[in-house]
Protein backbone atom coordinates (compact mmCIF):
# COMPACT_ATOMS: atom_id res chain seq x y z
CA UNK A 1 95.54 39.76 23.09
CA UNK A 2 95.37 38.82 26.70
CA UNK A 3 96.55 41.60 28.82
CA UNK A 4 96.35 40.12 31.81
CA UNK A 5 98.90 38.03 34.38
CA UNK A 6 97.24 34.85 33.72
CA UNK A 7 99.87 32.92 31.12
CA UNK A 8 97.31 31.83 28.31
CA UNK A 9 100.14 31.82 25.83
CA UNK A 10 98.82 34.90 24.27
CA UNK A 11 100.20 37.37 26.74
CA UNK A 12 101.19 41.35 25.92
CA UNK A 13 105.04 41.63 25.90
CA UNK A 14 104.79 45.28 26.39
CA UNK A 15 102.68 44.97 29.70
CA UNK A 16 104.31 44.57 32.93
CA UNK A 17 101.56 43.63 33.96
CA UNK A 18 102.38 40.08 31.91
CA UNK A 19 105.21 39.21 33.70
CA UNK A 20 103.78 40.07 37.59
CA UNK A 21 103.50 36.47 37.91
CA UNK A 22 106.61 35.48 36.68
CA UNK A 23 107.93 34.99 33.33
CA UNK A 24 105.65 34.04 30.80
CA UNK A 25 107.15 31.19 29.50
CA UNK A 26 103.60 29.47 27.77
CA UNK A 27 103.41 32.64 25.38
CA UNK A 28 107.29 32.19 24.85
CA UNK A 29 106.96 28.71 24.13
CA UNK A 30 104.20 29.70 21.69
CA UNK A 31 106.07 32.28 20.02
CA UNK A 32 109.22 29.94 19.54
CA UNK A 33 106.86 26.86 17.89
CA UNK A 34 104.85 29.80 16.00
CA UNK A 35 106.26 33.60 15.24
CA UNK A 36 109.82 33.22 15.89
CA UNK A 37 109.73 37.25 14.54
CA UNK A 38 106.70 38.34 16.16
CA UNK A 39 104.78 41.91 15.73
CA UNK A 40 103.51 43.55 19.67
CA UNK A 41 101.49 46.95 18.52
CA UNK A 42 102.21 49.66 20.71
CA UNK A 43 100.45 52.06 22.72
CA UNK A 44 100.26 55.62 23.13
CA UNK A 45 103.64 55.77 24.89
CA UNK A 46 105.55 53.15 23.44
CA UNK A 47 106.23 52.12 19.53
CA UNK A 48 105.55 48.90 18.68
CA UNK A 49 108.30 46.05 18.38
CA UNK A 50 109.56 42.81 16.82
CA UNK A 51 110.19 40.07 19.30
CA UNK A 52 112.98 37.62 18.28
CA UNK A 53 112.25 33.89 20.50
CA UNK A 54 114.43 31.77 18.84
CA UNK A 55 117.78 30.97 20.01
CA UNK A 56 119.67 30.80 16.68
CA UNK A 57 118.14 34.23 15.39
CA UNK A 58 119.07 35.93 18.91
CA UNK A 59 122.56 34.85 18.54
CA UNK A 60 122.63 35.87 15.02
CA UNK A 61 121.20 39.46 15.69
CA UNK A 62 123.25 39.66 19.11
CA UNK A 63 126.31 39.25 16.49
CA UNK A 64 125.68 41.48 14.52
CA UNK A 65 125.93 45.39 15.44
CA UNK A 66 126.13 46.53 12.02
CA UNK A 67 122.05 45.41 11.40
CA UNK A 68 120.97 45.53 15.00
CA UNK A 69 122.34 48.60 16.53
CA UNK A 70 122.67 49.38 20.21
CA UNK A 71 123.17 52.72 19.71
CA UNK A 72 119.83 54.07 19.70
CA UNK A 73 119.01 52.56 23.11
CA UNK A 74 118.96 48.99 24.82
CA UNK A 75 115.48 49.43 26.54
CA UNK A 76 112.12 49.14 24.90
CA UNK A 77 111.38 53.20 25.83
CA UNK A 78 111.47 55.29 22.62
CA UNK A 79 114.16 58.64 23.43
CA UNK A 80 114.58 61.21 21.96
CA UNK A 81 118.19 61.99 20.36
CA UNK A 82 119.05 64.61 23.36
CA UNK A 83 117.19 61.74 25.71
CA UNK A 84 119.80 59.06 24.05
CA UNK A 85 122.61 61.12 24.73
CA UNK A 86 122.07 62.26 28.20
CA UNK A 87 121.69 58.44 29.87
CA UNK A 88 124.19 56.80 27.75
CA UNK A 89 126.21 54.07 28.44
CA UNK A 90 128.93 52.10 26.65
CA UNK A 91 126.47 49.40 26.78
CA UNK A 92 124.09 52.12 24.35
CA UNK A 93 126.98 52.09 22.08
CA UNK A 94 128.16 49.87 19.08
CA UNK A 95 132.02 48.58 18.21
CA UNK A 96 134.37 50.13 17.86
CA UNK A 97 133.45 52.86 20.27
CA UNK A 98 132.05 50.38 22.77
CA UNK A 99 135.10 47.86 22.38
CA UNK A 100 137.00 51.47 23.20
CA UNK A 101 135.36 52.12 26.20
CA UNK A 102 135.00 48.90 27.79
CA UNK A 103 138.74 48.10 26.80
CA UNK A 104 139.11 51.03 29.99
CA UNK A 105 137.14 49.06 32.72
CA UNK A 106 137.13 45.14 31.58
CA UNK A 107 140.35 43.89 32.97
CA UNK A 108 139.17 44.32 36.51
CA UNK A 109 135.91 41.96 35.62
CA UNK A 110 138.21 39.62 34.10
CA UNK A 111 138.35 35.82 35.19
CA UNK A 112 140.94 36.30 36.69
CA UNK A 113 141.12 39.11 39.07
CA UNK A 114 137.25 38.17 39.83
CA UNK A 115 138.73 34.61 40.80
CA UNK A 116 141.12 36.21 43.45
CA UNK A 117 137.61 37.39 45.52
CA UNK A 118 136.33 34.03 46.07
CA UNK A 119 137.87 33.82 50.10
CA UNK A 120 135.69 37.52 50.60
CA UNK A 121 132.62 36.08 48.94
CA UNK A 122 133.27 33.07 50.87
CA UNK A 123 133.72 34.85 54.31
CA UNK A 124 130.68 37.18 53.51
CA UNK A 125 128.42 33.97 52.47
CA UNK A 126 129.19 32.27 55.21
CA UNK A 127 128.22 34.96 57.52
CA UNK A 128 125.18 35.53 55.45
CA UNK A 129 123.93 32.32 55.63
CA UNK A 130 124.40 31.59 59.33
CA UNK A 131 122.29 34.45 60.19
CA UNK A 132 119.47 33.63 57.62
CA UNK A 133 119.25 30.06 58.76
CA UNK A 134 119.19 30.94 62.22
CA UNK A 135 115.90 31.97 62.07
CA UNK A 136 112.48 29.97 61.84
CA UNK A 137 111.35 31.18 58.88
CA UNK A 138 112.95 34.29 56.77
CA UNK A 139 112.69 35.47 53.47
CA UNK A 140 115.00 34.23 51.48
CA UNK A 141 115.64 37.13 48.51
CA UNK A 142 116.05 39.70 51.60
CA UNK A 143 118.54 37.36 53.86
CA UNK A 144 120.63 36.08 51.13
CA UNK A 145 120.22 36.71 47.83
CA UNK A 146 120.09 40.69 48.25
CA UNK A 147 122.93 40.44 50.95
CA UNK A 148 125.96 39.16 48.87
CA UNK A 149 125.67 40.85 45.62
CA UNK A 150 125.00 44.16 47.47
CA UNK A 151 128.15 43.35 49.70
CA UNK A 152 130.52 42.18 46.85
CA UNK A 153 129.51 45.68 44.98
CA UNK A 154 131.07 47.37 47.76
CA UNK A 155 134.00 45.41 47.54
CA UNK A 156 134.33 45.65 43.82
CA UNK A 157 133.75 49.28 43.40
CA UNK A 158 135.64 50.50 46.47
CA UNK A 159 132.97 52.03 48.20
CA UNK A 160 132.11 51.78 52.10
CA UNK A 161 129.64 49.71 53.69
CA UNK A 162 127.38 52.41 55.30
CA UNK A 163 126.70 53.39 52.10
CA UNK A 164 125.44 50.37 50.06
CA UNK A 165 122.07 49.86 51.67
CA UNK A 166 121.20 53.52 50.33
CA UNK A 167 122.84 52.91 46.36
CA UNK A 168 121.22 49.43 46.62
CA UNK A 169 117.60 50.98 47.19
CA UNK A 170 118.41 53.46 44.75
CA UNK A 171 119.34 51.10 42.08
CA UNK A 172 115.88 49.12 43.17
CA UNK A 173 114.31 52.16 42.25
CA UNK A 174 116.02 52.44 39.08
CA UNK A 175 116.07 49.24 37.08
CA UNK A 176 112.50 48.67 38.99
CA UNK A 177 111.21 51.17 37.57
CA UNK A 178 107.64 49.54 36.42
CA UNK A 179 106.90 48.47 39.88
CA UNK A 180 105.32 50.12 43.01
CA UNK A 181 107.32 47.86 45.39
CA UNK A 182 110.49 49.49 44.32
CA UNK A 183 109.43 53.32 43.71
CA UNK A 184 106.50 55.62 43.81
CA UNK A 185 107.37 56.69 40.23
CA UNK A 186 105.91 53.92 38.42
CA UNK A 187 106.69 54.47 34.87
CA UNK A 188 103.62 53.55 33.04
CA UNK A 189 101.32 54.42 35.39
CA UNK A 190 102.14 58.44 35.66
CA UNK A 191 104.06 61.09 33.53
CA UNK A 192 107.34 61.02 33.99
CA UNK A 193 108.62 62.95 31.70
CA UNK A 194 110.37 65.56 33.76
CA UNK A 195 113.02 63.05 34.41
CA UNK A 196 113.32 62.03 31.19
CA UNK A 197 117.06 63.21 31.07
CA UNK A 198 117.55 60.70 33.85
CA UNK A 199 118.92 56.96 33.91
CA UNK A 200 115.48 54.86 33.27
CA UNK A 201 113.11 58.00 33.64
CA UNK A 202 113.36 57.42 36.83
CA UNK A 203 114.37 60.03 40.18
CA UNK A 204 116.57 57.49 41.67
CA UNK A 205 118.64 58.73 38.72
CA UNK A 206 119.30 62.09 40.54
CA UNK A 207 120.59 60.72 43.77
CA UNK A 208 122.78 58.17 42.53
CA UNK A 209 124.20 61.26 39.88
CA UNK A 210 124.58 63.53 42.98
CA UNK A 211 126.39 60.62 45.06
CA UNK A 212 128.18 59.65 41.63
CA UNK A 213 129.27 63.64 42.10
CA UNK A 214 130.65 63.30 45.56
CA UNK A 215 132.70 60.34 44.69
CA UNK A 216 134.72 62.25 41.87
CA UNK A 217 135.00 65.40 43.91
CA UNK A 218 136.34 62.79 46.54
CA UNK A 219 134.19 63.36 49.04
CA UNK A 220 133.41 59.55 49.37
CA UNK A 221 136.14 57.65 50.70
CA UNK A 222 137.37 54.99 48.21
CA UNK A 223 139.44 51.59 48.17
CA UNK A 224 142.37 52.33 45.58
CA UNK A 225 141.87 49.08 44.55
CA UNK A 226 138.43 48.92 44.02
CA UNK A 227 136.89 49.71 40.71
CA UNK A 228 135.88 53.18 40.68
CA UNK A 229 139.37 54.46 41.99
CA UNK A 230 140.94 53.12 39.16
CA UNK A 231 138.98 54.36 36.57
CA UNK A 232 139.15 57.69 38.02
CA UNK A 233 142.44 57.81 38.18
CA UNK A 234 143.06 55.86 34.14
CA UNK A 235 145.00 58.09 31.57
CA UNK A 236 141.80 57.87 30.13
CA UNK A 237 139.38 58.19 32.29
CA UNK A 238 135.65 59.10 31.68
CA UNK A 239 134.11 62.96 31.56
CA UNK A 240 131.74 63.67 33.81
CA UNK A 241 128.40 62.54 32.38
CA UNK A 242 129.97 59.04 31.17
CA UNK A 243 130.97 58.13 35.11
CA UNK A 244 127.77 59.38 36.05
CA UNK A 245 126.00 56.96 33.89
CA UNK A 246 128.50 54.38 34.51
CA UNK A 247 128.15 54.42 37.81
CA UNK A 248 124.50 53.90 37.86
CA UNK A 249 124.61 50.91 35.27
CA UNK A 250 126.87 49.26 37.58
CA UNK A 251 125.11 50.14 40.95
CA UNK A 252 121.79 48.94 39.30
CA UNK A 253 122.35 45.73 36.91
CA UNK A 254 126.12 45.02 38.80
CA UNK A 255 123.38 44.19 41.92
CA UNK A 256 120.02 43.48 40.69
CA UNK A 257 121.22 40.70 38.21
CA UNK A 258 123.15 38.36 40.45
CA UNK A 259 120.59 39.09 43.30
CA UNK A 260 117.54 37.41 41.07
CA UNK A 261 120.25 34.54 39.91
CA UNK A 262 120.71 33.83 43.48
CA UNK A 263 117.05 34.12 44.09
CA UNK A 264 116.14 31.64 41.19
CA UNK A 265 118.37 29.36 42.74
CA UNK A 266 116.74 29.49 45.64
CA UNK A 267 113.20 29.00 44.40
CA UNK A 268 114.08 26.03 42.28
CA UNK A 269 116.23 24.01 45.62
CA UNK A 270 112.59 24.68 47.16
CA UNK A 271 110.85 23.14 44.60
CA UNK A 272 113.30 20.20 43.94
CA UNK A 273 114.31 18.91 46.90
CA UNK A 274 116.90 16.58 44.99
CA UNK A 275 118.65 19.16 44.02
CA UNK A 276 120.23 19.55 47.62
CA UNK A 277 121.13 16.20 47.44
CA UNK A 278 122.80 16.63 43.49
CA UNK A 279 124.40 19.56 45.36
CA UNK A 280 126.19 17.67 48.62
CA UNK A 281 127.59 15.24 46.60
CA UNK A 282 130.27 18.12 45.09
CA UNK A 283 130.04 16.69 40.92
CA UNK A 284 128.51 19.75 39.68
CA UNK A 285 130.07 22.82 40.96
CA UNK A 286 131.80 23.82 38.21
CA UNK A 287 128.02 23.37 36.10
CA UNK A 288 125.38 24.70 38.36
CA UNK A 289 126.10 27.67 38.60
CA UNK A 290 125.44 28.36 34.67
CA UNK A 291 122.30 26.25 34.91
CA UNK A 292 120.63 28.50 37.58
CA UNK A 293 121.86 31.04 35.78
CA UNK A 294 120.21 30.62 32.28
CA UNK A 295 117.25 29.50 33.83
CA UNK A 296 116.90 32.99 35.77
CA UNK A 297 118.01 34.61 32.85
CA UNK A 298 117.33 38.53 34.99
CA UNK A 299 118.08 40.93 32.09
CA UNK A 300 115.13 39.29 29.84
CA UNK A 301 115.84 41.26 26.86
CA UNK A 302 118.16 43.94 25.13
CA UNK A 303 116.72 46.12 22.54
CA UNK A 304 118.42 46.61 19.31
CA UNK A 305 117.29 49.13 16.14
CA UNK A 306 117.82 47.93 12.56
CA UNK A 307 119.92 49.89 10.23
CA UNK A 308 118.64 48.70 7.11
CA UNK A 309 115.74 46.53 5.93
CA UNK A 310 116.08 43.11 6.76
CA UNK A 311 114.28 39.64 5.98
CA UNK A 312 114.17 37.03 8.49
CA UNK A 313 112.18 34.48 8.16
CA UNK A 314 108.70 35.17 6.43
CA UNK A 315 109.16 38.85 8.29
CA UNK A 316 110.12 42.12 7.14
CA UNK A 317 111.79 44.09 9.79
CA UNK A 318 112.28 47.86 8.41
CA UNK A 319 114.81 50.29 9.40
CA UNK A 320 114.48 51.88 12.79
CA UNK A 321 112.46 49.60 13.43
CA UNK A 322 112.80 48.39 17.52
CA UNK A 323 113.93 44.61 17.80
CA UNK A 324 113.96 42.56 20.87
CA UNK A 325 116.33 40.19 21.55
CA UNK A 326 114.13 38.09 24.48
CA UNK A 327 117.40 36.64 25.68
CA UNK A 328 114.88 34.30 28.41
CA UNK A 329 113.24 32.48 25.83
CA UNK A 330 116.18 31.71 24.15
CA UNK A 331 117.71 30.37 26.37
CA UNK A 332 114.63 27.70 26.90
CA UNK A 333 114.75 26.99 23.48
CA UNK A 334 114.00 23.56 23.34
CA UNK A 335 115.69 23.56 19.49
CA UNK A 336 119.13 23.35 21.94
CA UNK A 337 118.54 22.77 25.09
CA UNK A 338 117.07 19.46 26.49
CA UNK A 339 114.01 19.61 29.04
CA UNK A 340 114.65 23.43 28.82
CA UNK A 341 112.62 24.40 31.47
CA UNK A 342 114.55 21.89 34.23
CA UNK A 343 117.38 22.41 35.81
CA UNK A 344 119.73 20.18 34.83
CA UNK A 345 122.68 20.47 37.46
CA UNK A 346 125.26 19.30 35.19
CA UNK A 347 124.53 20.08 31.63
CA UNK A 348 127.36 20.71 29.28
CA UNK A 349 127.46 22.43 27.26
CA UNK A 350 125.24 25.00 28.25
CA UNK A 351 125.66 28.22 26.12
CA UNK A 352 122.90 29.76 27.26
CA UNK A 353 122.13 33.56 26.43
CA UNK A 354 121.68 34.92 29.94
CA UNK A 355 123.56 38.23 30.61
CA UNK A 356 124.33 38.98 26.85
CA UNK A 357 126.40 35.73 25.77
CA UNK A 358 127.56 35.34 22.60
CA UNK A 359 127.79 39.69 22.09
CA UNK A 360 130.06 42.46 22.17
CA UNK A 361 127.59 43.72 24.95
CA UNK A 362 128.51 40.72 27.19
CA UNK A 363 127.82 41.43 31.16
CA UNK A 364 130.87 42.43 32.55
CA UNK A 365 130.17 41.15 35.79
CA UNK A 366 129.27 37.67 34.91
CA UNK A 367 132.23 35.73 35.89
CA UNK A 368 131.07 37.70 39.44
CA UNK A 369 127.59 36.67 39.31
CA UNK A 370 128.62 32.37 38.79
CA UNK A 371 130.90 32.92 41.70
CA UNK A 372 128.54 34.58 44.24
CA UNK A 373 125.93 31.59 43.23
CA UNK A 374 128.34 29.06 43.44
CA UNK A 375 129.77 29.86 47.21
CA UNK A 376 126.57 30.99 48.50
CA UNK A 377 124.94 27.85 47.22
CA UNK A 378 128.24 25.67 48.86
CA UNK A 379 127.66 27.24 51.95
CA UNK A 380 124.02 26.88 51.88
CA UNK A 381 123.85 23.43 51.42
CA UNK A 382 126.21 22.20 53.73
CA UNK A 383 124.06 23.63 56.53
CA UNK A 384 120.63 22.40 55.78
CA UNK A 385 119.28 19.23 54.02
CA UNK A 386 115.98 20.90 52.94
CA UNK A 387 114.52 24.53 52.30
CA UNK A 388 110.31 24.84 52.04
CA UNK A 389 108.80 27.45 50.89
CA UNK A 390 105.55 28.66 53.24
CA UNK A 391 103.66 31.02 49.98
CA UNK A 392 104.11 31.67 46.67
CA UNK A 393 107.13 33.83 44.63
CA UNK A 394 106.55 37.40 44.46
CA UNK A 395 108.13 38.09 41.13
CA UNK A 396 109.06 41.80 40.11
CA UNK A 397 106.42 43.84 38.08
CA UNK A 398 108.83 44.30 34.95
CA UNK A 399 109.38 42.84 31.39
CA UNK A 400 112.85 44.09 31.41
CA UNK A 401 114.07 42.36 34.44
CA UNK A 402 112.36 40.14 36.14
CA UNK A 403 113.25 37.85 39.00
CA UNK A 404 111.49 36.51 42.92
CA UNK A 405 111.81 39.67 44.60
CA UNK A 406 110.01 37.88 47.61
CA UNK A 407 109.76 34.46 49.13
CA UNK A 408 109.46 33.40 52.86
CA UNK A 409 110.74 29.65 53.44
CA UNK A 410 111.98 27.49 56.15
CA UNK A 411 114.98 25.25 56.52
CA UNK A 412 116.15 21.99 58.21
């Protein structure tokens, strides 16, 4: 099997290296026409896998906790049982204990109470965008689409600004754990095993645990309002260990996953200069957003574990066996959605699978992440009629999440 970066359709799921270029949506493609429930071998560090393509059979296992567990882990990485329990999250549970636990924190990442930010996303945007587009030429994931989300996660969580460029690099370091742009602990390419008790192997774990620390000692002055202060202060509010870990899940994948949905958007208005033009003429706000969205599709895949033997298809997947849920390919799956790999400004429906949809394990902070792409987009567009871009994407070095972590355009 190709193991290369080069998209021949038979690329290595289980090699970062195969999505350095981007997403590898020919060997998706190929995978959805051919092995729907496909077999990756793995290596000395990593078990192998099933790979589920399809849309339908992604839904199904999403759906279904009771087959396709979270509870032995949501990443490809095989953990031990003290491993497991050490850098859990609700999301690394299954119902009724998740449902239990994120009973405690949804209401503040309802529809609703998200809706009531949209003049502070709008002010921040605005600003935002005015300084990007005051320069020449800038790169556009640094300017913009790493500015909001990293300023709205302040606001959310209650947390002060002269802190968020440090627990945004931190989370970098975290959830980009597979590439060298992000940390010097790249976790294939050395042992990392003595922070194996850490959120994503990773070292970043241990400062944003030791920050996480200072925040419940209160030693980090909160916003009552904001997130964090409330669950603190909740009749039942988290031990130790669960803030810790919930505080890094939302400092990593509450920023990184809007951040590459704002990039995507990006990318695509400079490669389809109509879309500006869709954009100015104000019939597909309330679609676009969702459209850029599934097309980025940032959290490529959850992990599940099956329970029990289980027959799908012509495949036999056997208990404990490690099933991935490639949530990006299924939402390209031309079975539902037409020219999949176009964005279509306005298309309705669009159930797409980005961020979980359709689960118990939905993204809490997706209602946050179609708002941010919404206003920044509005703003955007009524200042410029066309954005370039002067080189290739960089795209992150990750099959977990991947996104343009890099791309220097100018605007008119």
């Amino acid at each position: 099997m190709n193991k290369t970066g080069h998209d021949d359709g038979y690329l290595n799921l289980l090699s970062h290296d195969s999505f350095a270029n981007g997403v590898p949506h020919r060997t998706f493609d190929r995978l959805r026409k051919e092995d729907p429930v496909s077999w990756t071998d793995g290596d000395n560090e990593t078990k192998g896998f099933w790979s589920l393509t399809r849309y339908a059979d992604i839904a199904l296992a999403n759906r279904d906790s009771q087959v396709f567990s979270s509870a032995q882990g949501i990443r490809l990485e095989d953990q031990s049982h003290e491993e497991y329990l050490a850098r859990k999250t609700f999301q690394e549970t299954d119902p009724p204990e998740h449902a239990d636990t994120r009973r405690r924190v949804n209401p503040q990442f309802a529809a609703r109470p998200i809706a009531a930010y949209e003049p502070v996303i709008r002010t921040l945007a605005t600003d935002i965008v005015d300084k990007a587009i005051a320069q020449s030429e800038f790169d556009v994931v640094e300017a913009i689409a790493k500015q909001l989300p990293m300023m709205m996660l302040g606001r959310i969580l209650g947390l002060p600004d002269e802190d968020l460029h440090f627990l945004v690099e931190k989370g970098d370091a975290l959830i980009g754990n597979s590439d060298p742009d992000f940390t010097s602990t790249v976790i294939d390419k050395m042992d990392t095993s003595a922070y194996r008790m850490m959120p994503f192997r990773s070292p970043a774990g241990m400062d944003l645990y030791d920050y996480a620390a200072n925040v419940m000692a209160g030693n980090v002055k909160l916003d009552k309002t904001g997130v964090l202060a409330q669950v603190l202060n909740a009749e039942e509010s988290l031990d130790e260990l669960e803030f810790k870990n919930f505080f890094c899940l939302l400092v990593a994948a509450g920023n990184d996953t809007t951040r590459y949905s704002i990039a995507m958007a990006l990318y695509l208005l400079s490669q389809h200069p109509e879309l500006i033009t869709r954009l100015k003429s104000g019939d597909c706000w309330d679609t676009c957003a969702d459209e850029f969205i599934r097309l980025a599709s940032p959290t490529m895949h959850f992990r599940r574990t099956a329970t029990r033997d289980y027959q799908l298809h012509d495949k036999l997947i056997r208990e404990g066996d490690k099933v991935l849920l490639w949530f990006v390919s299924g939402s390209r799956d031309e079975a539902v959605f037409n020219n999949p790999h176009l964005p279509v400004l306005d298309r309705k429906p669009n159930r797409h699978l980005a961020f979980g949809q359709g689960g118990p394990h939905v993204c809490l902070g997706r209602y946050l992440a179609k708002l941010e792409v919404q206003v920044v987009l509005q703003e955007l567009v009524r200042r410029i009629t066309v954005i370039e871009a002067l080189e290739e994407p960089e795209w992150t070095r990750s099959n977990f999440i991947c996104g343009v972590k890099r791309l220097t355009v100018k605007v008119a």
